[in-house]
N, C-alpha and C. Protein backbone atom coordinates (compact mmCIF):
# COMPACT_ATOMS: atom_id res chain seq x y z
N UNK A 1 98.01 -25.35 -65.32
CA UNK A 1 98.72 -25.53 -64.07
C UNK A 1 97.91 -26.42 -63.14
N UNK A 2 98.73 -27.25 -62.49
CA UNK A 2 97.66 -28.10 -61.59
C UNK A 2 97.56 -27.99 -60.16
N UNK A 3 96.59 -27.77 -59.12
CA UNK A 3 96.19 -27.23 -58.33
C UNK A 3 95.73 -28.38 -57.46
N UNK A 4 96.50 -28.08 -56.35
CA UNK A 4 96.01 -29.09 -55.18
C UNK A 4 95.52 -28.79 -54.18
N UNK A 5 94.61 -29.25 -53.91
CA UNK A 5 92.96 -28.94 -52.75
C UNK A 5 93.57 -29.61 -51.52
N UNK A 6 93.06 -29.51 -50.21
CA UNK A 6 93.25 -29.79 -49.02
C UNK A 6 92.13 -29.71 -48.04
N UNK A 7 91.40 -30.58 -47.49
CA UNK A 7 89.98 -30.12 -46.83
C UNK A 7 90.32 -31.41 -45.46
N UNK A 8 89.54 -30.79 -44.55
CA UNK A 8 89.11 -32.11 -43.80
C UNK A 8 88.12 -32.14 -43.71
N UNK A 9 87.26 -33.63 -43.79
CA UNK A 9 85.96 -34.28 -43.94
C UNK A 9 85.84 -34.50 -42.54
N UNK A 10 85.01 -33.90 -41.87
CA UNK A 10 84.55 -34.13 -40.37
C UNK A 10 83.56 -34.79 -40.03
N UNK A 11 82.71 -36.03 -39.57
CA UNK A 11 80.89 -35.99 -39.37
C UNK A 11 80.16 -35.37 -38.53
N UNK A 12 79.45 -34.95 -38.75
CA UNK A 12 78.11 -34.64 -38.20
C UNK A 12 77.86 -35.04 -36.75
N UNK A 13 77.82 -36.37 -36.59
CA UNK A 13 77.67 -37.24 -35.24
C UNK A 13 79.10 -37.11 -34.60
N UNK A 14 78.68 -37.73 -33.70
CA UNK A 14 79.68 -38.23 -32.73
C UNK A 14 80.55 -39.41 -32.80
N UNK A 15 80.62 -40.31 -33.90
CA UNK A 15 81.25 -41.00 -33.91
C UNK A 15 82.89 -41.14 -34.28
N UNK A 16 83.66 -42.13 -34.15
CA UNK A 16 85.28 -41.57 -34.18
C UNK A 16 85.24 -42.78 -35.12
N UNK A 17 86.62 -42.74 -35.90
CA UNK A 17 86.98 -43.92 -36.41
C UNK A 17 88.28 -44.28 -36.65
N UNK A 18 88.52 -45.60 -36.29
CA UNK A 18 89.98 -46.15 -36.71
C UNK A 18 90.55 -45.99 -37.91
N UNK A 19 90.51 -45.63 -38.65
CA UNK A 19 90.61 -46.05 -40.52
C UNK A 19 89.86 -45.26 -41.08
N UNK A 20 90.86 -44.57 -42.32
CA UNK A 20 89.98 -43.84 -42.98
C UNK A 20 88.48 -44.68 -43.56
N UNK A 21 89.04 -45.83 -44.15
CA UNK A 21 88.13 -46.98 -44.46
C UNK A 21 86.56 -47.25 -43.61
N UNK A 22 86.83 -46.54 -42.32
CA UNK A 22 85.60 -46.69 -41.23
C UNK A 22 84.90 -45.61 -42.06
N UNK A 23 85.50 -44.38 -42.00
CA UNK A 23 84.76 -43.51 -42.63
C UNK A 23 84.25 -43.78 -43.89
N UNK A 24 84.87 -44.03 -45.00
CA UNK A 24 83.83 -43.84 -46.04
C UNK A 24 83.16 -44.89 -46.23
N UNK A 25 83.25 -45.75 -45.26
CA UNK A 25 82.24 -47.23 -45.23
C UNK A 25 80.37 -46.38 -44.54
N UNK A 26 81.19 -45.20 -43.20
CA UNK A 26 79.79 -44.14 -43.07
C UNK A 26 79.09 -43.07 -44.28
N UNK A 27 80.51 -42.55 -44.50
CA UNK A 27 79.99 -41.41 -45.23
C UNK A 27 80.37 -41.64 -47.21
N UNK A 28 80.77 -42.50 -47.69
CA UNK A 28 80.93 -42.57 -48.90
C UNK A 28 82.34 -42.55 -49.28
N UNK A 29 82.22 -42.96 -50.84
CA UNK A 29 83.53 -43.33 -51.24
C UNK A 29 84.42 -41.32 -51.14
N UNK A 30 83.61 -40.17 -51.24
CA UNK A 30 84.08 -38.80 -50.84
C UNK A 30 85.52 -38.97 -52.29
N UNK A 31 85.00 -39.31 -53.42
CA UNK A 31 86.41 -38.98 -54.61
C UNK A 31 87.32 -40.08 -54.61
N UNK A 32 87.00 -40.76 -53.47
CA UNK A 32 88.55 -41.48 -53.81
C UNK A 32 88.51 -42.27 -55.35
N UNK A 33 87.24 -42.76 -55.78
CA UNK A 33 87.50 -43.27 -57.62
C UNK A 33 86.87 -42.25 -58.33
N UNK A 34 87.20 -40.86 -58.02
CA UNK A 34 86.33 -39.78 -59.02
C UNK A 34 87.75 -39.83 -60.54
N UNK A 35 86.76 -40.02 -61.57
CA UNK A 35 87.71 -39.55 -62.59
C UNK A 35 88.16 -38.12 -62.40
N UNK A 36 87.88 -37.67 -62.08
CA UNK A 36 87.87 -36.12 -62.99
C UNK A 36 89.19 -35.16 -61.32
N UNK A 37 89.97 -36.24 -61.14
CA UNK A 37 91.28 -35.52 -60.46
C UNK A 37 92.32 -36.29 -60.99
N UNK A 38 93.36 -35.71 -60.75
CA UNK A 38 94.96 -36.66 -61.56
C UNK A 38 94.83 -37.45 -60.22
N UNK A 39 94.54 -37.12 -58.78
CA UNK A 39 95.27 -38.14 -57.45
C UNK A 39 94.23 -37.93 -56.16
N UNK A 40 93.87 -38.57 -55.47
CA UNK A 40 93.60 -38.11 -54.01
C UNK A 40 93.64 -39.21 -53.36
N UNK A 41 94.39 -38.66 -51.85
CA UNK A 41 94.50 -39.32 -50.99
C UNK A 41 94.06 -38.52 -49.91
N UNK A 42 94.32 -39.76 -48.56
CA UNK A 42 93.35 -39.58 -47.39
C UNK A 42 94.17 -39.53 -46.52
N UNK A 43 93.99 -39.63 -44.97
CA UNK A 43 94.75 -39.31 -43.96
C UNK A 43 93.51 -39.40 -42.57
N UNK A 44 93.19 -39.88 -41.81
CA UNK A 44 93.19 -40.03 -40.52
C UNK A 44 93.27 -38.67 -39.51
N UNK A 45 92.21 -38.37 -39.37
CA UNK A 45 92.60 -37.05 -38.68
C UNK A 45 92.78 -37.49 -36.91
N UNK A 46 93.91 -36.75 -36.31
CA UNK A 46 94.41 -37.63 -35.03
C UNK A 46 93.28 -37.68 -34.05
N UNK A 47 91.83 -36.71 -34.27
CA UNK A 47 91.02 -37.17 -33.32
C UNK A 47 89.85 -38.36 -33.41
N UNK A 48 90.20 -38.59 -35.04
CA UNK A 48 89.23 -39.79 -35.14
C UNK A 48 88.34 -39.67 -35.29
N UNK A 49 87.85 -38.28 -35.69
CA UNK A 49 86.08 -37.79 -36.08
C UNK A 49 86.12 -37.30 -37.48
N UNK A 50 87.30 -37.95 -38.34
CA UNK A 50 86.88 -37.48 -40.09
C UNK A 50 88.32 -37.98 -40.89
N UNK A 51 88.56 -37.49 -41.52
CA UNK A 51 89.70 -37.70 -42.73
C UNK A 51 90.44 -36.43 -43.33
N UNK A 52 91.73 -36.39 -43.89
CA UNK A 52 92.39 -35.14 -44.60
C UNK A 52 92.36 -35.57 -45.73
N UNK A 53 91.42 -34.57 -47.05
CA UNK A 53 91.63 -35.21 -48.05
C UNK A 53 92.40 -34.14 -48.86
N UNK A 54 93.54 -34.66 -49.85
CA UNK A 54 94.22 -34.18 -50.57
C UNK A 54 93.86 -34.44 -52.28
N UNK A 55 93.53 -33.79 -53.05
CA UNK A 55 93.02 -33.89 -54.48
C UNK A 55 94.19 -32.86 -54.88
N UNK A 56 94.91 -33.70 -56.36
CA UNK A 56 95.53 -32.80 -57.21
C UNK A 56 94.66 -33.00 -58.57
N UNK A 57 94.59 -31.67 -58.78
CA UNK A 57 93.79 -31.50 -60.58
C UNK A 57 94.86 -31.32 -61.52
N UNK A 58 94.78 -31.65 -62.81
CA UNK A 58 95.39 -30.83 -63.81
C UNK A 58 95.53 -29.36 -64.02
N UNK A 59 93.86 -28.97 -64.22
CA UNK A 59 93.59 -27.78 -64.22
C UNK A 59 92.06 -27.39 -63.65
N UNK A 60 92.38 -26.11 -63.91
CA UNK A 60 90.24 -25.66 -62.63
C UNK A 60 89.68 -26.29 -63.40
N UNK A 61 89.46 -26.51 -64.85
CA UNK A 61 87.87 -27.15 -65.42
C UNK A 61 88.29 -28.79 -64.75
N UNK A 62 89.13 -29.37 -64.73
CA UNK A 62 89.12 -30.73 -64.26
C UNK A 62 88.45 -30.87 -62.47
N UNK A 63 88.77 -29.50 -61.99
CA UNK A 63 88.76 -29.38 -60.16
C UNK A 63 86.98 -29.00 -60.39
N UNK A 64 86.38 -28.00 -60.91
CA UNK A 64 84.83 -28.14 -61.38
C UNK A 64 84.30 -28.93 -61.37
N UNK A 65 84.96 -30.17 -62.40
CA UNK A 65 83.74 -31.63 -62.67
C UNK A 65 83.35 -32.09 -61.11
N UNK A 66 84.62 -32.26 -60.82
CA UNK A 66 85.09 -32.64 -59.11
C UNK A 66 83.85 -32.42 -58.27
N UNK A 67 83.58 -31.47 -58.23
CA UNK A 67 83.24 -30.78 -57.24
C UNK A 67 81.80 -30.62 -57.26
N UNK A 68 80.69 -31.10 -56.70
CA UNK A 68 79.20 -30.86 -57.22
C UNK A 68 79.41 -29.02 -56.92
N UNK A 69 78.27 -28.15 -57.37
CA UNK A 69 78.07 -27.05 -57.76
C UNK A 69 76.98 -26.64 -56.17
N UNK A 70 76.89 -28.14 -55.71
CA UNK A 70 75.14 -27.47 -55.02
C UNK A 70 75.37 -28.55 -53.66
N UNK A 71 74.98 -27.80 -52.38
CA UNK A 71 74.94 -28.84 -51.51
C UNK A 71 73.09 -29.06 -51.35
N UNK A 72 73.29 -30.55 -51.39
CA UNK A 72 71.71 -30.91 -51.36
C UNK A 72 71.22 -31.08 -49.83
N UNK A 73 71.97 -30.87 -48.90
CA UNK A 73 72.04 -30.60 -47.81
C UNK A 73 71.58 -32.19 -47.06
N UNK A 74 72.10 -33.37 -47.99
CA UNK A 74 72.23 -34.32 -47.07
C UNK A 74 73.05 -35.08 -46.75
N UNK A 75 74.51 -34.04 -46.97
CA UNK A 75 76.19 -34.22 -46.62
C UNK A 75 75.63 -34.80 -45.02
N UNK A 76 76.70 -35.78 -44.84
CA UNK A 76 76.87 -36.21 -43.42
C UNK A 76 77.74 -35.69 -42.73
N UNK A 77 78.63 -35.00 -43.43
CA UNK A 77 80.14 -34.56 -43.10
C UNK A 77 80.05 -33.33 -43.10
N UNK A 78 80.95 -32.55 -42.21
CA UNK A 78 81.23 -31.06 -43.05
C UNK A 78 82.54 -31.03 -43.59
N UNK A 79 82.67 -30.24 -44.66
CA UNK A 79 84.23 -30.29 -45.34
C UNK A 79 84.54 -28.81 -44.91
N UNK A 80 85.97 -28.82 -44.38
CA UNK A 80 86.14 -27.11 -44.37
C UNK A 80 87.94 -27.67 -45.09
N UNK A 81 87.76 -26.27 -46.01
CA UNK A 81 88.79 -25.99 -46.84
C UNK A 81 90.47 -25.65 -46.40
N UNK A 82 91.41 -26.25 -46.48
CA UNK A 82 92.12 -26.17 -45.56
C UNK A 82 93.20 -25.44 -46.72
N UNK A 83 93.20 -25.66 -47.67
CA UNK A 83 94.45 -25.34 -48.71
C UNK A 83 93.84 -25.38 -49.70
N UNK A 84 94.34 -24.50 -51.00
CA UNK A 84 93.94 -24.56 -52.41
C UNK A 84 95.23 -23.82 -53.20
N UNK A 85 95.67 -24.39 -53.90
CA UNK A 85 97.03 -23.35 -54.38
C UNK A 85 97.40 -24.06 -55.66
N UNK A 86 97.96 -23.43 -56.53
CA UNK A 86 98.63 -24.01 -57.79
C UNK A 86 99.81 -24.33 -57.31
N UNK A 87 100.09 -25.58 -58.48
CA UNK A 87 101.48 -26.13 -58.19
C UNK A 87 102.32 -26.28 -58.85
């Protein structure tokens, strides 16, 4: 069954941005060419301090690869989990 994730990517700083594109030009490409999801897309969050990212998996071992296991604690962003549900 395939399972679609929902998070918003927030930064750290204070900075805002026009375009999701501003952002991961700061904080990284964040999945958008990860093999290991069937889709993800992005979204503009309306205050301009991060992105909505949407990932659909096939299945959990595909959403695993995804996902590092460990924060090395030199994320720029915080991600908080907004949705996770089978589909």
């Amino acid at each position: 069954m395939a399972i679609r994730h929902i998070a918003d990517l927030v930064t750290k700083n204070s900075n805002t941005y026009a375009t999701a594109d501003e952002f991961f030009a700061e904080h990284g490409p964040l999945g958008k060419d990860n093999a290991n999801c069937t889709s993800v897309s992005f979204e503009l969050l309306p205050a301009g301090t991060g992105v909505k990212r949407t990932v659909i998996f096939d299945n959990e071992a595909q959403r695993d690869l995804f996902f590092p296991q460990m924060d090395d604690g030199v994320k720029t962003f915080v991600s908080t989990r907004i949705e996770e549900v089978v589909i």
